[in-house]
Every structure is written in structure tokens, then in C-alpha cells.
N, C-alpha and C. Protein backbone atom coordinates (compact mmCIF):
# COMPACT_ATOMS: atom_id res chain seq x y z
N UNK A 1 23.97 47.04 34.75
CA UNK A 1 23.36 45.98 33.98
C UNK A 1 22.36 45.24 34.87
N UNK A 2 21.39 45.19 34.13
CA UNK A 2 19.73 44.08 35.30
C UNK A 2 20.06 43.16 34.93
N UNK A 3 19.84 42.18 36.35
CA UNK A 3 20.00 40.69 35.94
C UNK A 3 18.38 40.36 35.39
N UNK A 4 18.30 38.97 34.55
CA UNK A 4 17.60 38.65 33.66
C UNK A 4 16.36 38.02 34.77
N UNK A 5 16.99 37.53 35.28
CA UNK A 5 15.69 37.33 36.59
C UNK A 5 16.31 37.76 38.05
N UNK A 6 14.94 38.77 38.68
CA UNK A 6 15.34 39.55 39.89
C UNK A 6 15.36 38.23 41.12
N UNK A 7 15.78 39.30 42.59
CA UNK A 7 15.30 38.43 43.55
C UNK A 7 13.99 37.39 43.89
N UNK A 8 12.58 38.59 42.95
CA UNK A 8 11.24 37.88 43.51
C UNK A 8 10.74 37.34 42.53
N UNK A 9 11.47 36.50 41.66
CA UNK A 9 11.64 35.74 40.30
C UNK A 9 10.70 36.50 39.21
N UNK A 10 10.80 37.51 39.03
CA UNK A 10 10.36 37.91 38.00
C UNK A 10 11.43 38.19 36.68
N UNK A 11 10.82 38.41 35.37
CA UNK A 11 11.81 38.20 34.26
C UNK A 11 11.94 39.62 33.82
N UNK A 12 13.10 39.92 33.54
CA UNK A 12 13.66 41.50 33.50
C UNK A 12 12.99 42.62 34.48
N UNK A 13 12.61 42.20 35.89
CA UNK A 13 11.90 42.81 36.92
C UNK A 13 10.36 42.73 36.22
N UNK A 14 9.62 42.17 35.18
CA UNK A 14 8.42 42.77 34.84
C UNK A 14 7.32 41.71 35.46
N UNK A 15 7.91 40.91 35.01
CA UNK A 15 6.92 39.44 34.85
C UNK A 15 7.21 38.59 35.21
N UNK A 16 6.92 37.44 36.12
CA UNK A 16 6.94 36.20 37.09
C UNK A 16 7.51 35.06 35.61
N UNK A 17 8.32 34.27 36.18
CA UNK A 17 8.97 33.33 35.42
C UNK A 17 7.79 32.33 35.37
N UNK A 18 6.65 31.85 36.05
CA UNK A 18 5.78 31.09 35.69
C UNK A 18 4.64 31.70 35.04
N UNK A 19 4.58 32.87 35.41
CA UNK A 19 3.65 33.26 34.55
C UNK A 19 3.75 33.20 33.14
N UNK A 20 5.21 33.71 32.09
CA UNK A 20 5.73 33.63 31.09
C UNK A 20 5.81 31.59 30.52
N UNK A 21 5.93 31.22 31.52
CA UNK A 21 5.55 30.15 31.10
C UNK A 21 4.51 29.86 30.62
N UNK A 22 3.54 30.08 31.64
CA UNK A 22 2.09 29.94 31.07
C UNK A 22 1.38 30.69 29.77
N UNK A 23 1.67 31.74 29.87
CA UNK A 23 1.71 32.64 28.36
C UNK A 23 2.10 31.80 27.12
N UNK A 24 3.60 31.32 27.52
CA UNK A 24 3.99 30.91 25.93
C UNK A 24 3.07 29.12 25.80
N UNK A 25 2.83 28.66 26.58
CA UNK A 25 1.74 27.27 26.72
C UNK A 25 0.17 27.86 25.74
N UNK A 26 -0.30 28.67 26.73
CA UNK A 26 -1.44 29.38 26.44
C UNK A 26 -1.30 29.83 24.40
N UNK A 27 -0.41 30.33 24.42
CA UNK A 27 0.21 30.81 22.96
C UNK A 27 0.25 29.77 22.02
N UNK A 28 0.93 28.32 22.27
CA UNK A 28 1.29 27.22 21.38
C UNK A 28 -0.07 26.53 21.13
N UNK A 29 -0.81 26.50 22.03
CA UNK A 29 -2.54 26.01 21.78
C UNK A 29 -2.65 26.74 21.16
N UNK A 30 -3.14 27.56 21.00
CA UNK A 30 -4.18 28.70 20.21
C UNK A 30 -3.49 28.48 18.80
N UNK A 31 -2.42 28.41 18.59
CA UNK A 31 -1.42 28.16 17.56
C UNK A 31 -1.50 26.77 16.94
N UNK A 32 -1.91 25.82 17.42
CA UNK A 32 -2.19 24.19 17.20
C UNK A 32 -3.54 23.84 17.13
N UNK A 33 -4.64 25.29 17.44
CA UNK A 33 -5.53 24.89 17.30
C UNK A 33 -6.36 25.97 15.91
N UNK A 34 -5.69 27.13 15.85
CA UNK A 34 -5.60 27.57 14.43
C UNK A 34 -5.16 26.72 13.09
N UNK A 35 -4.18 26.13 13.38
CA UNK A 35 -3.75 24.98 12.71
C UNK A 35 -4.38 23.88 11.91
N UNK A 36 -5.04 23.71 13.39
CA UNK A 36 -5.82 22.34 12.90
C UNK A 36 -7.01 22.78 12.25
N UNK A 37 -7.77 23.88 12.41
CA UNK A 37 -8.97 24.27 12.33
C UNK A 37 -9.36 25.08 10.92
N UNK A 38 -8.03 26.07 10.79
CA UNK A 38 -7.93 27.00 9.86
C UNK A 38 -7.22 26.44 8.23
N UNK A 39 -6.21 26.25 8.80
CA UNK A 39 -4.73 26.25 7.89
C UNK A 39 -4.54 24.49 7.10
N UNK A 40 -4.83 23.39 8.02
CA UNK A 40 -4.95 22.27 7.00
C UNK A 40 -6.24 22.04 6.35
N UNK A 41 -6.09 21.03 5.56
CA UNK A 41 -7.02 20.67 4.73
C UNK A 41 -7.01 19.41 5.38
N UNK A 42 -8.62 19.06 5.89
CA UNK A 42 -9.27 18.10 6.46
C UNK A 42 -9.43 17.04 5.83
N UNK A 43 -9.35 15.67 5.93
CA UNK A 43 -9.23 14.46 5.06
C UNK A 43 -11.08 14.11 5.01
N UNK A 44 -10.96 14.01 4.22
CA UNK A 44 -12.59 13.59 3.77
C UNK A 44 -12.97 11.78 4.38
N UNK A 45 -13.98 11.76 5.54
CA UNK A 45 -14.18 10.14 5.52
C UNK A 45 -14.96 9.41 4.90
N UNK A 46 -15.32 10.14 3.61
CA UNK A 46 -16.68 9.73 3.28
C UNK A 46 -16.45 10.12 1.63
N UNK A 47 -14.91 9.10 1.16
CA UNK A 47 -15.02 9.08 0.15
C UNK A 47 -15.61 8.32 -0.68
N UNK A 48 -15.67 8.39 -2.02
CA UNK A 48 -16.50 7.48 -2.79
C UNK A 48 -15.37 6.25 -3.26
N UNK A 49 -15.61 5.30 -3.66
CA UNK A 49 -14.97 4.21 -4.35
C UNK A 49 -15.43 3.68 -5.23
N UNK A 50 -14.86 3.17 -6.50
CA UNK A 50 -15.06 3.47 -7.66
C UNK A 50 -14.56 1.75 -7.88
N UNK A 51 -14.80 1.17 -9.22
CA UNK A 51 -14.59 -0.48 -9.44
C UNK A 51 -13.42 -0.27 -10.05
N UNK A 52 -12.47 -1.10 -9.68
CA UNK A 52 -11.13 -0.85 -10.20
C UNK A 52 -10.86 -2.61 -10.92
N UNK A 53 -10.45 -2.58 -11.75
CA UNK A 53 -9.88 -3.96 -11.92
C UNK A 53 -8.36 -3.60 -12.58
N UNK A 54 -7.63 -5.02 -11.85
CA UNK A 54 -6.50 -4.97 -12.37
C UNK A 54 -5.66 -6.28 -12.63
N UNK A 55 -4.50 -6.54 -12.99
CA UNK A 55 -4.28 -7.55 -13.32
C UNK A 55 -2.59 -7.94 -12.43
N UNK A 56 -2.32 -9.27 -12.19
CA UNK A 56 -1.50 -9.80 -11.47
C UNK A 56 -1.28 -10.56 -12.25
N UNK A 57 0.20 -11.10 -12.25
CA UNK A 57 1.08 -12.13 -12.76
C UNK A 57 2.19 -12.78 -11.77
N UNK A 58 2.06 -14.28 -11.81
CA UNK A 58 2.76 -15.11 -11.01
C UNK A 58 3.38 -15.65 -12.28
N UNK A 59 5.05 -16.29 -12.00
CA UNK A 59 5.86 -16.76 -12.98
C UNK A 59 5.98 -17.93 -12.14
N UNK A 60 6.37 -18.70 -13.35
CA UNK A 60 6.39 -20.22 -12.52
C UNK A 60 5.88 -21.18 -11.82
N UNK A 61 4.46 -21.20 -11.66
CA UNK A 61 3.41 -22.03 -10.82
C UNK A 61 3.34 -23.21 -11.32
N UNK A 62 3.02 -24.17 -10.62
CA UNK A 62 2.76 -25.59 -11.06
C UNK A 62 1.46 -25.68 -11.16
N UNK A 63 0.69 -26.29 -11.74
CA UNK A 63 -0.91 -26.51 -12.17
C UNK A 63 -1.46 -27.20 -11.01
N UNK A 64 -1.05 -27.22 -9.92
CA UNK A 64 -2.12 -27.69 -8.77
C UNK A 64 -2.12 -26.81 -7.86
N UNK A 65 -1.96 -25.47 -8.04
CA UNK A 65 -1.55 -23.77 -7.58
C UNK A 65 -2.56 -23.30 -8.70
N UNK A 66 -3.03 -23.50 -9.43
CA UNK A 66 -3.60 -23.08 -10.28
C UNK A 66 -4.96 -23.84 -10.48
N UNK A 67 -4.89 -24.61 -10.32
CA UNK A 67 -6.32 -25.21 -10.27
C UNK A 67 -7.25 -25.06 -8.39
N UNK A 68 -6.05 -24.47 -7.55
CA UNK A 68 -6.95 -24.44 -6.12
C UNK A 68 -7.38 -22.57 -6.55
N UNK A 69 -7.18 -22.22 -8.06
CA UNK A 69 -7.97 -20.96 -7.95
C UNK A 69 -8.82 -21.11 -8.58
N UNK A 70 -9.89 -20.06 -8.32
CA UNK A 70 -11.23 -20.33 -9.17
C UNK A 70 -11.47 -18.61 -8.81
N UNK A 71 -12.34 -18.54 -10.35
CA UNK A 71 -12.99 -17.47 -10.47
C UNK A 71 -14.10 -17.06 -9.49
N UNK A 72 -13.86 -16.32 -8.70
CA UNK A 72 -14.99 -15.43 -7.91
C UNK A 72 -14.14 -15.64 -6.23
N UNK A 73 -13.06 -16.06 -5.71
CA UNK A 73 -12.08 -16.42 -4.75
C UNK A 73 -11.96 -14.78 -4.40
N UNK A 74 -11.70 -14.70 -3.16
CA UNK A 74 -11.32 -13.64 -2.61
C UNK A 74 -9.95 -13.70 -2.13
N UNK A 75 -8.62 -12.43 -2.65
CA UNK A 75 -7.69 -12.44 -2.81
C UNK A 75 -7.30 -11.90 -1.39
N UNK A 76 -6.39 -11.77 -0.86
CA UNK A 76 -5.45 -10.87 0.53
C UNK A 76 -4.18 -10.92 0.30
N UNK A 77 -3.94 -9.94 0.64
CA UNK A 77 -2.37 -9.34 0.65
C UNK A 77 -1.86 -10.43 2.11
N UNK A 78 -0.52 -11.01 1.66
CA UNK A 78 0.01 -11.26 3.09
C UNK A 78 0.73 -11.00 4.57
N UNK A 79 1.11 -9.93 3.83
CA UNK A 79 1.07 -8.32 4.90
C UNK A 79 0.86 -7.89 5.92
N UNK A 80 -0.47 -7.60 5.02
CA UNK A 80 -1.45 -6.78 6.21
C UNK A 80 -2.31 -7.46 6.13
N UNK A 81 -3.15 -8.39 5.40
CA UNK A 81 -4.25 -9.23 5.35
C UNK A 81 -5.26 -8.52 5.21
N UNK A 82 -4.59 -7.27 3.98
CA UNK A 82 -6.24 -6.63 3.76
C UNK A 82 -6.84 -7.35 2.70
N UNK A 83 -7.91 -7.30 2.19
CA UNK A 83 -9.01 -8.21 1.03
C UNK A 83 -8.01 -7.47 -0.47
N UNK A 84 -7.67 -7.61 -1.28
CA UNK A 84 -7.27 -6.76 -2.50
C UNK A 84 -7.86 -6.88 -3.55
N UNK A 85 -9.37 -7.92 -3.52
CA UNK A 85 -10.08 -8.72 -5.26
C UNK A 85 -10.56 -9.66 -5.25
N UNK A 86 -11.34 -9.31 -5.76
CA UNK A 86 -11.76 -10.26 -5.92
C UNK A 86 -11.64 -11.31 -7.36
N UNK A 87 -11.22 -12.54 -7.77
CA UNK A 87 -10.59 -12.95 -8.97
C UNK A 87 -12.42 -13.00 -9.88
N UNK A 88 -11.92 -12.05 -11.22
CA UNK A 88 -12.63 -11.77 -12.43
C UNK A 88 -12.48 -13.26 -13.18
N UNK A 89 -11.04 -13.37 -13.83
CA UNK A 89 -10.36 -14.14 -14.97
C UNK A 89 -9.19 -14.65 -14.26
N UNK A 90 -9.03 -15.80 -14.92
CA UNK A 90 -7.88 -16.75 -15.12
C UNK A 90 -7.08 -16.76 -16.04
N UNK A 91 -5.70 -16.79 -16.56
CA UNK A 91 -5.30 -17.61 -17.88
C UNK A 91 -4.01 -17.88 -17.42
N UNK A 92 -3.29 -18.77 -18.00
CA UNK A 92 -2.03 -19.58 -17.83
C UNK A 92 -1.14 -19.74 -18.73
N UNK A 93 -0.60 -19.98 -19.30
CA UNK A 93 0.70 -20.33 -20.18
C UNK A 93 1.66 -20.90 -19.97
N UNK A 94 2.34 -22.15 -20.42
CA UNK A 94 3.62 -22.73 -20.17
C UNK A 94 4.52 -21.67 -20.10
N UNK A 95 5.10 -21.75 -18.58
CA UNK A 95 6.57 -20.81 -18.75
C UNK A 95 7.34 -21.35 -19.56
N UNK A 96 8.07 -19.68 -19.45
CA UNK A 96 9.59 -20.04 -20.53
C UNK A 96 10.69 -20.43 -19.77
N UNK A 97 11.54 -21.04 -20.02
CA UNK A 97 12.30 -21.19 -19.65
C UNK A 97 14.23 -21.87 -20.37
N UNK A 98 14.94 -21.65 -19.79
CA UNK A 98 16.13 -21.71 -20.64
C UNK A 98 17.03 -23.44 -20.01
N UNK A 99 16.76 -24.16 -21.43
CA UNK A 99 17.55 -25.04 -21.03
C UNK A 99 18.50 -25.61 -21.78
N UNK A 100 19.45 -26.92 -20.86
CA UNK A 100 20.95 -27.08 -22.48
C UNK A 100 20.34 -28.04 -22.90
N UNK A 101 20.86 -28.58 -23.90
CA UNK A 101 20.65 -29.70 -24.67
C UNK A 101 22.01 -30.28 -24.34
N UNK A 102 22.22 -31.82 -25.23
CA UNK A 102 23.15 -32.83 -24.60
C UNK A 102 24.35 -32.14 -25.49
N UNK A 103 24.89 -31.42 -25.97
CA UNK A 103 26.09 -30.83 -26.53
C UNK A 103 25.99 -29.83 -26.04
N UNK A 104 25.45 -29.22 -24.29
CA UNK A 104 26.08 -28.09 -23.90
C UNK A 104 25.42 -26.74 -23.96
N UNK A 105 24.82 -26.57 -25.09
CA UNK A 105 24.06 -25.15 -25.55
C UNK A 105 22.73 -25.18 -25.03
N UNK A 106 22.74 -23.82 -24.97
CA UNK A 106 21.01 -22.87 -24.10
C UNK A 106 20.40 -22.80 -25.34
N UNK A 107 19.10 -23.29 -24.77
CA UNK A 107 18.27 -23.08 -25.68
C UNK A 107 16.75 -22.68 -25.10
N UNK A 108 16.09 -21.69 -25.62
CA UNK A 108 14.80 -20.71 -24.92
C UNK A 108 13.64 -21.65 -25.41
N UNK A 109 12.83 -22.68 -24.17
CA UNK A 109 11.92 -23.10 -24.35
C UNK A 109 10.47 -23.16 -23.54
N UNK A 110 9.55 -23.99 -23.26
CA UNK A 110 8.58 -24.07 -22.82
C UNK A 110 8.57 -24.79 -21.62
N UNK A 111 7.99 -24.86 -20.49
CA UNK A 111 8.39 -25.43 -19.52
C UNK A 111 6.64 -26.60 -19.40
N UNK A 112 7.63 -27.80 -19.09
CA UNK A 112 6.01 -28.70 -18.95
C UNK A 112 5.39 -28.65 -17.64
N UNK A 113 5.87 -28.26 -16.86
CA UNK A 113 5.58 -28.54 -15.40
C UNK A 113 5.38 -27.49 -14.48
N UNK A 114 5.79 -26.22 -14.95
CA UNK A 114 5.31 -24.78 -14.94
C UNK A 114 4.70 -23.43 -15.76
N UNK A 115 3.83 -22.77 -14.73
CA UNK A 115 2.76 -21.91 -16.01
C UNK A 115 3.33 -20.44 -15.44
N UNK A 116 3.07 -19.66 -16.77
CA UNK A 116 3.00 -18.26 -16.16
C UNK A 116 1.29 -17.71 -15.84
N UNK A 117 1.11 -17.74 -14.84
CA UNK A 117 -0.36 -17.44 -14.42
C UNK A 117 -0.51 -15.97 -14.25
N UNK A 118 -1.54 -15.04 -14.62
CA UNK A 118 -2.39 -14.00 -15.34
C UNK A 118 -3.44 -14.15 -14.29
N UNK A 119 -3.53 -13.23 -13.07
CA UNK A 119 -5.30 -13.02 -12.39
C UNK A 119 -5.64 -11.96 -12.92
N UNK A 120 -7.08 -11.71 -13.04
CA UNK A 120 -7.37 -10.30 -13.04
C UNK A 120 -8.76 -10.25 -11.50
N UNK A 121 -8.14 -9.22 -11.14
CA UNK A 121 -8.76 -8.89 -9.83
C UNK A 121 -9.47 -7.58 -10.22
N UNK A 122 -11.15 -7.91 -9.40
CA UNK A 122 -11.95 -6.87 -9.39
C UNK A 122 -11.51 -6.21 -7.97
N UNK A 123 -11.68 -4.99 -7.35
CA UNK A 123 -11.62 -4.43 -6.16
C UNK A 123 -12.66 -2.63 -5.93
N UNK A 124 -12.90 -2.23 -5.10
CA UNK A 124 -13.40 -0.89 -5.02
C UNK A 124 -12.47 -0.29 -4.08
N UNK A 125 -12.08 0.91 -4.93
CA UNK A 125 -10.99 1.64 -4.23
C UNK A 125 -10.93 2.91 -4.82
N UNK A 126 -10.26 3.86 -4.93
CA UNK A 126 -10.18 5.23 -4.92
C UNK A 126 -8.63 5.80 -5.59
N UNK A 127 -9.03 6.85 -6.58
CA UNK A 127 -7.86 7.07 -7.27
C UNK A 127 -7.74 8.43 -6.82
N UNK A 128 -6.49 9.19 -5.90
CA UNK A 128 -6.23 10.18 -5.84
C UNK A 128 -4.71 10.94 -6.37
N UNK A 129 -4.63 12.10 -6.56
CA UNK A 129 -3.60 12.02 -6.93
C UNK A 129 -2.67 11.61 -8.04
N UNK A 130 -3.25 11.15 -8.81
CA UNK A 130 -2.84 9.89 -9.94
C UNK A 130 -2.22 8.53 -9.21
N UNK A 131 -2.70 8.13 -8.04
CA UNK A 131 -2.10 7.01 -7.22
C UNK A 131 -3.69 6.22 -6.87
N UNK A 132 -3.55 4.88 -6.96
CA UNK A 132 -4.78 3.83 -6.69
C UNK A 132 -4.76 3.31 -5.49
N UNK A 133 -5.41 3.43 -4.75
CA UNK A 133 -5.65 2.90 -3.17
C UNK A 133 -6.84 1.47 -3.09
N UNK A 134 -6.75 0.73 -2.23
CA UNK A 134 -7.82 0.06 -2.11
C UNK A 134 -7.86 -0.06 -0.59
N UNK A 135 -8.89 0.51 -0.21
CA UNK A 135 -9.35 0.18 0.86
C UNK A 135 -8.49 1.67 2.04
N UNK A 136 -8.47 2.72 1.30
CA UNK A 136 -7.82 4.11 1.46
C UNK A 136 -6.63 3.73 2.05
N UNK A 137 -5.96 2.77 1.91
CA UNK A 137 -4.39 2.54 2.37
C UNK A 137 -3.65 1.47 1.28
N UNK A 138 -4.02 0.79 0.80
CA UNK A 138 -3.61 -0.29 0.23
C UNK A 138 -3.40 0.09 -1.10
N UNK A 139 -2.37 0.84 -1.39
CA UNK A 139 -1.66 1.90 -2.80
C UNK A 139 -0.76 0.02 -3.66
N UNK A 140 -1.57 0.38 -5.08
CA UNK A 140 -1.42 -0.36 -6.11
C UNK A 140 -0.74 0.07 -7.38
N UNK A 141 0.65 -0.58 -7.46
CA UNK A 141 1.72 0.13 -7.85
C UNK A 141 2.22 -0.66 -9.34
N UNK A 142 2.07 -0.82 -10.66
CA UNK A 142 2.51 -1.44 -11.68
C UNK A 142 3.97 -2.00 -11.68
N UNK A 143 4.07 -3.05 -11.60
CA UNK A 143 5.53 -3.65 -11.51
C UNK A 143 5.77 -3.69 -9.86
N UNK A 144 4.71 -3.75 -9.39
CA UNK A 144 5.42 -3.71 -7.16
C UNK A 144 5.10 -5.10 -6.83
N UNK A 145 5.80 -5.88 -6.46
CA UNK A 145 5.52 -7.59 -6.16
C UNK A 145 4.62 -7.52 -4.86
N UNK A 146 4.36 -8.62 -5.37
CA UNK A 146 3.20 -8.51 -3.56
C UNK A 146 3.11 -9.86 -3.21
N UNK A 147 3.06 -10.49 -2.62
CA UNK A 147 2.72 -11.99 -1.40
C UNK A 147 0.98 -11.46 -1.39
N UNK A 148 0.41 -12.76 -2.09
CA UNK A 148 -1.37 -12.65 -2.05
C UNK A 148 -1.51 -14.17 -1.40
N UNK A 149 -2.83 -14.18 -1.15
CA UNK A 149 -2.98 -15.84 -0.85
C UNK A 149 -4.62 -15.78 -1.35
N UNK A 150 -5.18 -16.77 -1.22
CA UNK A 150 -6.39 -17.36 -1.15
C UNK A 150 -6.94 -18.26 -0.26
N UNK A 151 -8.36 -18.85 -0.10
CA UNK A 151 -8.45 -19.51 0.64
C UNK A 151 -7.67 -21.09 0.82
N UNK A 152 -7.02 -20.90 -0.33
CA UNK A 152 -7.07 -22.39 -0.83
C UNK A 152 -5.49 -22.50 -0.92
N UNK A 153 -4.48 -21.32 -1.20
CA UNK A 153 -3.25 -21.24 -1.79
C UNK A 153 -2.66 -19.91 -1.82
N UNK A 154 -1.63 -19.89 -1.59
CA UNK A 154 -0.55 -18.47 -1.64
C UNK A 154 0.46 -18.61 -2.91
N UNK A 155 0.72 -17.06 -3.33
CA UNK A 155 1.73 -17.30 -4.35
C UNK A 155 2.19 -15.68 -4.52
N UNK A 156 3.43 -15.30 -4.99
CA UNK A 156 4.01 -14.77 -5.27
C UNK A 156 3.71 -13.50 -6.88
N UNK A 157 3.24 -12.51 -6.71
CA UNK A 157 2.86 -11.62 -8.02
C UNK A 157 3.40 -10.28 -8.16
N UNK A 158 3.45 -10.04 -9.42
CA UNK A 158 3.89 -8.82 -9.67
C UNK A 158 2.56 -8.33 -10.38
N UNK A 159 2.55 -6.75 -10.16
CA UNK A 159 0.99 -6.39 -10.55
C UNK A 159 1.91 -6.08 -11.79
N UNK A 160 1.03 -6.27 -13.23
CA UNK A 160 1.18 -5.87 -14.02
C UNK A 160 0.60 -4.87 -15.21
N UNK A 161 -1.03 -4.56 -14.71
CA UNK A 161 -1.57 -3.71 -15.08
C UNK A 161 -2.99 -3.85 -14.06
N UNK A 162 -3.37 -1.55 -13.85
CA UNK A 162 -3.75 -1.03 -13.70
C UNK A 162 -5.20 -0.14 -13.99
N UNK A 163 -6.00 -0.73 -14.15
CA UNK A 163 -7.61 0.25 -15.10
C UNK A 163 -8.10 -0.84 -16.16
């Protein structure tokens, strides 16, 4: 039986143990660079972006959260502090809300001192996939809450529509 490496370090008497090293090195490049070159599909940097508008909803705001917004305000995620819109439209509505009366019972009413606030945000971003990006990372998800702010005020939203 041959041992697997001889006295003058070669591998099954043929070939030098560094040399075989270098082979299988030499091998994994050529292999990583077929890879990269041949076999994936290259990300495009020079995509187009397209006007997306969409719409956000905050529950519960008080009207001096609502009056530091104004139409044409530039929106940011609090996050990452990327830009996400620019604000199109406004609208507001007394929240609902559930309260008792003096014998005890719930009753579904209007709230005086809080609104359900409605943005609609313009942005340019890119639809791949059937998935909306802004700013090729910043994926915009129907029903995904997000922390936005403004220059003026931060608040709490759930996106609620998309296109």
C-alpha cells in the first residue's frame, strides 16, 4: 500500500503538495470568475424611474400635527432617512373612537381632539418584480407601518395604498 504523501512531499508520489494547492486556488478563480462574468445576471445601474404616488394613513393625530403639514413638504423615513415624497394632498377626519356613557355602555363615536390623517405622497421609484422600490432600496409595502417625519413633525403611518 503507497502512502498518500511520499518522503519528498509529493501526493501519491506524482505531484508536490503545494503545487496541488496552487492548482485547486488557480481552479476556484477561473470558477468565480466564470461566474461572475458568464452565469449571473448583472444588475442594471441605470434604471429608469417612473412617478409613483401613494397614499399613507396616521390614526389619531391631534390638529397641531396636522397643521405643521403642508402640501409640497418633503417626507423621510426614520430609519434610514431616505426622502420617500413628496406630500401631493391632505385630508383628515375626526377619529373614531369607543367611549362609555354615564350608565356604563360603549358606544362607537367621533373623537374631538383627534383626526385620522390621509397623505398622499408623490415619489420616483421603480417597479420590479411586482414589488415598488423608491430610491432602488426603499420597497413600499400596503399595510407595512413606517416612522416618517417632516421638517416640521414626525408621526406614525401605515401605507395604505399603492399606484
Amino acid at each position: 500500500m503507497k502512502k498518500i504523501v511520499d518522503e519528498k512531499g509529493r501526493l501519491f508520489g506524482k505531484l508536490n503538495l503545494i503545487d496541488t494547492v496552487a492548482i485547486i486556488v488557480v481552479l476556484l478563480l477561473v470558477i468565480g470568475v466564470c461566474m461572475r462574468f458568464f452565469v449571473l445576471d448583472s444588475t442594471s445601474v441605470n434604471t429608469e424611474t417612473t412617478p409613483i404616488t401613494y397614499s399613507v394613513q396616521a390614526s389619531g393625530v391631534r390638529m397641531y400635527t396636522i397643521d405643521a403639514i403642508e402640501v409640497g413638504d418633503t417626507v423621510y423615513d426614520d430609519d434610514t432617512g431616505t426622502m420617500v415624497g413628496v406630500i401631493s394632498a391632505i385630508d383628515y377626519a375626526p377619529a373614531a373612537q369607543v367611549d362609555m356613557a354615564q350608565d356604563k355602555d360603549y358606544f362607537y363615536g367621533t373623537s374631538d381632539q383627534y383626526y385620522d390623517l390621509t397623505i398622499t405622497l408623490d415619489a420616483d421609484g421603480t417597479v420590479t418584480n411586482g414589488r415598488t422600490y423608491l430610491n432602488k432600496t426603499y420597497e413600499l409595502n400596503v399595510n407595512s407601518s413606517r416612522e416618517l417625519h417632516t421638517k416640521y413633525c414626525a408621526f406614525s403611518v401605515k401605507i395604505s395604498e399603492i399606484g
